[in-house]
C-alpha atoms as a PDB file:
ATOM      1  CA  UNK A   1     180.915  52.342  86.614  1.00  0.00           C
ATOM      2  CA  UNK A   2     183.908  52.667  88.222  1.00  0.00           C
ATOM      3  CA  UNK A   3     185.798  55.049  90.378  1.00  0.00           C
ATOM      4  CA  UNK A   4     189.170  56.770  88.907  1.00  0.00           C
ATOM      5  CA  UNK A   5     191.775  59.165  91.036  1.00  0.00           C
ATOM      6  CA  UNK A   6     194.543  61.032  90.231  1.00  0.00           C
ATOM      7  CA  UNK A   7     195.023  61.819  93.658  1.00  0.00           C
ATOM      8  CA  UNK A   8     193.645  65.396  93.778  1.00  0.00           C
ATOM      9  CA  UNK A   9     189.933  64.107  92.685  1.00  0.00           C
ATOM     10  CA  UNK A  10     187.392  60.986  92.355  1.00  0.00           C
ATOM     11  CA  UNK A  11     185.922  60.715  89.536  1.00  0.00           C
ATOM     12  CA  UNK A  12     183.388  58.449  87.618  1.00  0.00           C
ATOM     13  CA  UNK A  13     184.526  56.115  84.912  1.00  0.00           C
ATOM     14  CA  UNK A  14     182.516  54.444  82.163  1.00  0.00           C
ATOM     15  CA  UNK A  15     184.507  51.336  81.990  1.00  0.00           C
ATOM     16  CA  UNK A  16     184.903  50.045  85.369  1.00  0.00           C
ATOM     17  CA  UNK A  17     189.001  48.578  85.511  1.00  0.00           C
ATOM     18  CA  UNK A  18     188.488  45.707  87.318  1.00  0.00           C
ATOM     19  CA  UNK A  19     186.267  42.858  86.368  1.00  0.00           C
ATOM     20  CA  UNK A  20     186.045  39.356  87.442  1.00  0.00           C
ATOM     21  CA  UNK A  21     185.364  36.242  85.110  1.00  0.00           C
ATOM     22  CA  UNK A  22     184.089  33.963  87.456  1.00  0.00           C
ATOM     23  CA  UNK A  23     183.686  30.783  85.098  1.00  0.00           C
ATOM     24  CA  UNK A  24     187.297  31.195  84.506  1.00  0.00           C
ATOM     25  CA  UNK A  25     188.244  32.315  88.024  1.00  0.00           C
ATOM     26  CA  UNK A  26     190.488  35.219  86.336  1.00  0.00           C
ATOM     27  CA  UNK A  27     190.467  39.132  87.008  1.00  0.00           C
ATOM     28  CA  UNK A  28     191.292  41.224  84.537  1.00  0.00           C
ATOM     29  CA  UNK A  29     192.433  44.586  84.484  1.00  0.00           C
ATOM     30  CA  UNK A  30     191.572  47.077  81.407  1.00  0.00           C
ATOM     31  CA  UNK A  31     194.059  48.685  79.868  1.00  0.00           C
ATOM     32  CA  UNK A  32     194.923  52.399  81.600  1.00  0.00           C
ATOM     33  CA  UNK A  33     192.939  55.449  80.164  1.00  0.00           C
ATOM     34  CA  UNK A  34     194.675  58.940  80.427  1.00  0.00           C
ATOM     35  CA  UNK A  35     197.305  60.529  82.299  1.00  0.00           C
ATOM     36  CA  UNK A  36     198.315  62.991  84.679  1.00  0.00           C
ATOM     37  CA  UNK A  37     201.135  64.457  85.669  1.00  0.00           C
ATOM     38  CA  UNK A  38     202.832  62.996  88.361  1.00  0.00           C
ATOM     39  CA  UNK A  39     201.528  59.691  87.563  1.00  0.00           C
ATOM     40  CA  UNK A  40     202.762  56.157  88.472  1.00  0.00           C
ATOM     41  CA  UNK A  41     203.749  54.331  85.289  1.00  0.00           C
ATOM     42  CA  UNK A  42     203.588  50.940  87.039  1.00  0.00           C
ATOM     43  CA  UNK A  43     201.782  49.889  90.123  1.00  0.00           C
ATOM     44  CA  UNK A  44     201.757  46.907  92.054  1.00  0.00           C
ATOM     45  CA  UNK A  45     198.846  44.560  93.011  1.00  0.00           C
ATOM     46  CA  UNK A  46     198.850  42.392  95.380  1.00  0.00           C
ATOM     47  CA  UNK A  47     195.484  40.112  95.651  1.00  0.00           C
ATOM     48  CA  UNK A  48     193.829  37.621  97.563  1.00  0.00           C
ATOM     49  CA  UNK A  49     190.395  35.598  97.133  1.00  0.00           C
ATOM     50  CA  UNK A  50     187.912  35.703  99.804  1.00  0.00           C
ATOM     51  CA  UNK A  51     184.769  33.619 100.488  1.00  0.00           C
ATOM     52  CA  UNK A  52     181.532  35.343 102.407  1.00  0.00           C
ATOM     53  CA  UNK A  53     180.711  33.965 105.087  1.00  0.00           C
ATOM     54  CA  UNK A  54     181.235  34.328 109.184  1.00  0.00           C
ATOM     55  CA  UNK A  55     184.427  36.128 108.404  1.00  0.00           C
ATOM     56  CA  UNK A  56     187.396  36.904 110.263  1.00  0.00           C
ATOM     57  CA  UNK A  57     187.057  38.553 112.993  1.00  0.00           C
ATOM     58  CA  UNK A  58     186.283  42.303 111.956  1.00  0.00           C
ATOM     59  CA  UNK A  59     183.190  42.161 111.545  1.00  0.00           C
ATOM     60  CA  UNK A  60     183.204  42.935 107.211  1.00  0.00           C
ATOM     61  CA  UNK A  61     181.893  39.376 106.694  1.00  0.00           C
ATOM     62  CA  UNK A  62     184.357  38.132 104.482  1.00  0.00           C
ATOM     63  CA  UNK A  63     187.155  35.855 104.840  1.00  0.00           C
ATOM     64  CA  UNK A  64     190.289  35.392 103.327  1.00  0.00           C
ATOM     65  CA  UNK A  65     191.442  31.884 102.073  1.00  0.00           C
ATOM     66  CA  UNK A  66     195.304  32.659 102.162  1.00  0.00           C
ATOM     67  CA  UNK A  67     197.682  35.142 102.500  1.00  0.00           C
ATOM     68  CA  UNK A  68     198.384  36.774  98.908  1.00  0.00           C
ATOM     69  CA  UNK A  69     197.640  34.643  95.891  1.00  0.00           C
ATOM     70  CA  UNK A  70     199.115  36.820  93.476  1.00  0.00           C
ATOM     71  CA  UNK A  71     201.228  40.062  92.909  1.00  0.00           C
ATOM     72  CA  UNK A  72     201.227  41.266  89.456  1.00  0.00           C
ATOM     73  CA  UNK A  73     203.025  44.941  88.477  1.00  0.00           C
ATOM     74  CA  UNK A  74     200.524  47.025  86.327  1.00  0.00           C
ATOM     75  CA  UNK A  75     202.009  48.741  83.392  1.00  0.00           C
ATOM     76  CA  UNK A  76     198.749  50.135  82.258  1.00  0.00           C
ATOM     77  CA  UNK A  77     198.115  47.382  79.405  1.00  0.00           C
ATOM     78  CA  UNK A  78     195.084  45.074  79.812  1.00  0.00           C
ATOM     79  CA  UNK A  79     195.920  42.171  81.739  1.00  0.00           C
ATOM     80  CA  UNK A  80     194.015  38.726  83.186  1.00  0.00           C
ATOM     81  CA  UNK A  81     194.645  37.295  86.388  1.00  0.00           C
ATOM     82  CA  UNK A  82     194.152  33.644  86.672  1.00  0.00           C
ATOM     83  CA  UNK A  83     193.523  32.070  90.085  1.00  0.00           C
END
């Protein structure tokens, strides 16, 4: 499941949009379902892989590797990430 927003409301998805391959270190993003008015037609990404572990600092238990990996601009098509 995964969570959706047009910015007025959560809701609950089916299909969850992100899901990570982790054989082929790759995300991919499903393709957009719906619209609403008002909505962005392309969104930026920007992503980074983290590790568990002691962490960083703030006390969420995860730390990052590197600054940003990757930025990708979502059009709403299904696309794969690889790292």
């Amino acid at each position: 499941m995964g969570l959706v927003s047009n910015g007025k409301g959560t809701w609950i998805s089916k299909e969850p949009p992100f899901s990570w391959k982790d054989k082929e270190k790759a995300l991919e993003i499903s393709d957009r379902k719906g619209v609403f008015p008002g909505m962005l037609k392309q969104r930026e990404f920007r992503l980074m892989m983290v590790r568990s572990g002691k962490g960083d600092g703030d006390g969420d238990g995860i730390e990052p590797e590197a600054e940003f990996q990757k930025t990708i601009q979502f059009t709403g098509e299904i696309i794969e990430v690889n790292f």
